[in-house]
Protein backbone atom coordinates (compact mmCIF):
# COMPACT_ATOMS: atom_id res chain seq x y z
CA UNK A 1 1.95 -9.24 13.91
CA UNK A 2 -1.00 -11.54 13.76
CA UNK A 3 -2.83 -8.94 15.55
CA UNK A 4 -1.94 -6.31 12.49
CA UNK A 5 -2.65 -8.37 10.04
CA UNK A 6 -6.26 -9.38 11.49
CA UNK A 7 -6.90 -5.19 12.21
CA UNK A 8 -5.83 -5.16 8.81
CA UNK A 9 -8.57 -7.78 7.27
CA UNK A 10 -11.40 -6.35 9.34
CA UNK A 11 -10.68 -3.15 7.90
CA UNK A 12 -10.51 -4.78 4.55
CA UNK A 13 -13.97 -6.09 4.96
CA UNK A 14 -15.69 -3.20 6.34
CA UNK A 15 -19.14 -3.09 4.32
CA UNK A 16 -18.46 0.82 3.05
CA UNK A 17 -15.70 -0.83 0.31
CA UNK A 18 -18.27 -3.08 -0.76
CA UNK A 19 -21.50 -0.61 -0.61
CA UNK A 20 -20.18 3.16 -1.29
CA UNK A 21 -16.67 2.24 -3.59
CA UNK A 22 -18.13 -0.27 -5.91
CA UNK A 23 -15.78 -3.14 -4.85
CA UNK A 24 -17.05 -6.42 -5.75
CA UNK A 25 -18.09 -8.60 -2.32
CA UNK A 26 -16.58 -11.36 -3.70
CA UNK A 27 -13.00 -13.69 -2.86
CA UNK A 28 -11.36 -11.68 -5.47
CA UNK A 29 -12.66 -8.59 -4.29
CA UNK A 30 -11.34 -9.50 -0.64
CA UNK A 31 -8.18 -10.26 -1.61
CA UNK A 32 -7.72 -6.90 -3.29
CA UNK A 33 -9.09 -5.26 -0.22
CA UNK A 34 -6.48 -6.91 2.24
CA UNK A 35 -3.93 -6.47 -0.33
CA UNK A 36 -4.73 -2.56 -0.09
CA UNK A 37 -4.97 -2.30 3.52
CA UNK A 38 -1.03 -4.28 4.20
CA UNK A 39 0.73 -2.97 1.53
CA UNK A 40 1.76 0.31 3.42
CA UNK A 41 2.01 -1.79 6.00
CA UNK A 42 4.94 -4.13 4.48
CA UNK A 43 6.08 -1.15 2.92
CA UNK A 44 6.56 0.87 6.57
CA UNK A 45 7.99 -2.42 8.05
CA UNK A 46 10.59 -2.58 4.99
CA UNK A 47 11.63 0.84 5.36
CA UNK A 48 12.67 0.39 9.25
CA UNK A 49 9.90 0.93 11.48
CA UNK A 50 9.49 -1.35 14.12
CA UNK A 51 7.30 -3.94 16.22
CA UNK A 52 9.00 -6.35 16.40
CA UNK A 53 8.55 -8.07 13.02
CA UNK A 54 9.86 -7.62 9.50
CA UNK A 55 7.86 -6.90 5.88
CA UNK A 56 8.22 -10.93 5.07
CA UNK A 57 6.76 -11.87 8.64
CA UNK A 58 3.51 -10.12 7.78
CA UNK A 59 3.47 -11.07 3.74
CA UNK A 60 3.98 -14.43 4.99
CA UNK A 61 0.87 -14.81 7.56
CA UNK A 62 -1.22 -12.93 4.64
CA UNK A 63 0.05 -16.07 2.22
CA UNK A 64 -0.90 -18.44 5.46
CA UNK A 65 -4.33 -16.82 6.16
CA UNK A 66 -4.73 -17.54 2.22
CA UNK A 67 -4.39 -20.83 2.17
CA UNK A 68 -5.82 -21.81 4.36
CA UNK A 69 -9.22 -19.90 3.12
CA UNK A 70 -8.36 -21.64 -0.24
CA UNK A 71 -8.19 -25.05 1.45
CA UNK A 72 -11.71 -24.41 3.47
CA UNK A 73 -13.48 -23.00 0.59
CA UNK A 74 -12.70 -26.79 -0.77
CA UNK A 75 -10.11 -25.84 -3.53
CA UNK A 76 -8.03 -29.03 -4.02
CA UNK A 77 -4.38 -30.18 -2.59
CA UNK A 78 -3.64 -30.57 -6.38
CA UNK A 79 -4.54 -27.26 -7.24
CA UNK A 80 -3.26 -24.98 -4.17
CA UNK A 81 0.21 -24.34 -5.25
CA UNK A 82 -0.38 -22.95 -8.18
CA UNK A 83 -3.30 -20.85 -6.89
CA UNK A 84 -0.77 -19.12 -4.17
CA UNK A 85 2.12 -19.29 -6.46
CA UNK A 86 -1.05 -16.36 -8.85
CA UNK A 87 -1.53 -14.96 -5.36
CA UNK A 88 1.68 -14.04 -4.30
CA UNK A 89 2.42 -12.86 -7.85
CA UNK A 90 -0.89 -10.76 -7.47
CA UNK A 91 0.28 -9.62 -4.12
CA UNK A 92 3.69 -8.26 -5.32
CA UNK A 93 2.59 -6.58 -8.71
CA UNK A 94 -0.07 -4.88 -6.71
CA UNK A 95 2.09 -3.76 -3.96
CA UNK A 96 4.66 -2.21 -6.57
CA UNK A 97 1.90 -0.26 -8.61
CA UNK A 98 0.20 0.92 -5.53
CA UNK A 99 3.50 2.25 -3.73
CA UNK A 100 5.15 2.99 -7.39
CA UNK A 101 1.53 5.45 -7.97
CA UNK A 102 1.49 6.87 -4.12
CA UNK A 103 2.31 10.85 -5.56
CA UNK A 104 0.10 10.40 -8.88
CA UNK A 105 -3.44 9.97 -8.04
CA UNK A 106 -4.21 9.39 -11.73
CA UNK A 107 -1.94 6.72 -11.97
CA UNK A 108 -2.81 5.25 -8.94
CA UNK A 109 -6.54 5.50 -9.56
CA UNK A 110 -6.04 3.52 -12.74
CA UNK A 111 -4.56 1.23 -11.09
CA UNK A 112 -7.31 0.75 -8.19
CA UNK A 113 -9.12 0.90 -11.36
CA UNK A 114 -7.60 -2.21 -13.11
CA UNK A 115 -7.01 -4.10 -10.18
CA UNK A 116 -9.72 -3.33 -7.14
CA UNK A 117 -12.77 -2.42 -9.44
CA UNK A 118 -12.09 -4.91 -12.51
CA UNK A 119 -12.92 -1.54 -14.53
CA UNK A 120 -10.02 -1.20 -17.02
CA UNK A 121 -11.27 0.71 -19.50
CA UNK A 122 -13.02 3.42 -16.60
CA UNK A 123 -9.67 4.95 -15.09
CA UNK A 124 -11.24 8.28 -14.03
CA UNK A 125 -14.30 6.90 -11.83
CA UNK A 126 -15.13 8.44 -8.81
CA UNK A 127 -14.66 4.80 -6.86
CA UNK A 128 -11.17 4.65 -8.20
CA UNK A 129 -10.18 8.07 -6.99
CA UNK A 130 -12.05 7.40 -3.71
CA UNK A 131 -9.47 4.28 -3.14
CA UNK A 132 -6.15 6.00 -4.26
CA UNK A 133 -7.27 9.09 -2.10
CA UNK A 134 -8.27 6.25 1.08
CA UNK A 135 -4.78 4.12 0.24
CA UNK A 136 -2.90 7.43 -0.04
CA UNK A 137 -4.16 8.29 3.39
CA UNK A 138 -3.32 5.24 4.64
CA UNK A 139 -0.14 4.98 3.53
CA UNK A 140 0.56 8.52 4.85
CA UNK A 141 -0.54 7.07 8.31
CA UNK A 142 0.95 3.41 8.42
CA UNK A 143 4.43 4.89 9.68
CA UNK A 144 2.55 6.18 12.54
CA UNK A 145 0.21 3.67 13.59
CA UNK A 146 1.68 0.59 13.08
CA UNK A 147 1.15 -1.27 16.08
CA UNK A 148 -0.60 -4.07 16.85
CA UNK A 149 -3.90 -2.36 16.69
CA UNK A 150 -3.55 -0.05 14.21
CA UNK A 151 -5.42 3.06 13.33
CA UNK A 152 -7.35 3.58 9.88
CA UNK A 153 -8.34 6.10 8.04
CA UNK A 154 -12.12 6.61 8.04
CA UNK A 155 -13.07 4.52 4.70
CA UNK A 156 -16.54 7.13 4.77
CA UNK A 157 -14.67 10.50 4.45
CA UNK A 158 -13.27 9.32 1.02
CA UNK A 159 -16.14 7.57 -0.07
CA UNK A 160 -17.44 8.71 -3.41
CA UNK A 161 -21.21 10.49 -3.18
CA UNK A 162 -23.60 7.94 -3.94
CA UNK A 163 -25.26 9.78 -6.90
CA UNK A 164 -21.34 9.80 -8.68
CA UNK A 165 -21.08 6.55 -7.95
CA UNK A 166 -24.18 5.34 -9.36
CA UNK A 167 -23.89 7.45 -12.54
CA UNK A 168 -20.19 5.90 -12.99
CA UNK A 169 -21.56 2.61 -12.41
């Protein structure tokens, strides 16, 4: 499992999310980028495939891996709880509009929108589509590959053409 979920954040930090889809290369962009990549994953452990560990084994290292970043980054004893009580909230209301949105690529683009790009109010830009069409894929492959080192789908082939992306920007 702790091999998934590491896969998984490597994947989330590859530099084509950051460079060619417009996400931010910040913590918050990050956390939306692992939150993308295990969500099918949770959601293909949930619905009975197997490795050996359950949905709540791998939401529960993501929530570890968390805080402990939040707790090396500095951010106080104090203040901890209530940043991973917003996190796991995050996590969840992500997870169901991601999943919920799988068959409508407009919906789901407005939600990569909302939540991956910070771009509310810019539901139909190229980046947005690029990461529903990328998250669709890889939630049509997480059945499949989930194993301890799993495959991706190749974050370039759905990668918006620079030119769109610049003029969306």
């Amino acid at each position: 499992m702790r091999q998934l979920y590491d896969a998984a954040v490597t994947q989330a930090r590859s530099a084509v999310f950051y460079t060619n889809y417009g996400v931010a290369d910040t913590l918050d962009g990050r956390f939306e980028m692992i939150v993308l990549h295990i969500s099918p994953f949770i959601n293909a452990l949930r619905s009975g495939a197997t490795m050996g560990v359950d949905g709540q084994a791998l939401f529960d290292h993501f929530l570890s891996d968390m805080e402990q970043n939040l707790r090396t980054i500095g951010v106080s004893d104090l203040s901890v709880p209530k940043k991973m009580k917003k996190m796991g909230a995050a996590f969840y209301g992500r997870y169901e509009a991601y999943l919920g949105a799988r068959d409508d690529r407009t919906g789901l683009a407005a939600a990569m929108a909302r939540n991956v790009l910070d771009q509310p109010d810019r539901l139909a830009s190229p980046q947005a589509f690029a990461l529903a069409d990328y998250f669709r894929a890889l939630s049509d492959m997480a059945p499949e590959t989930l194993t301890a080192t799993p495959r991706f789908p190749e974050p370039l082939a759905f990668a918006p053409r620079r030119e769109a992306a610049e003029v969306a920007s």
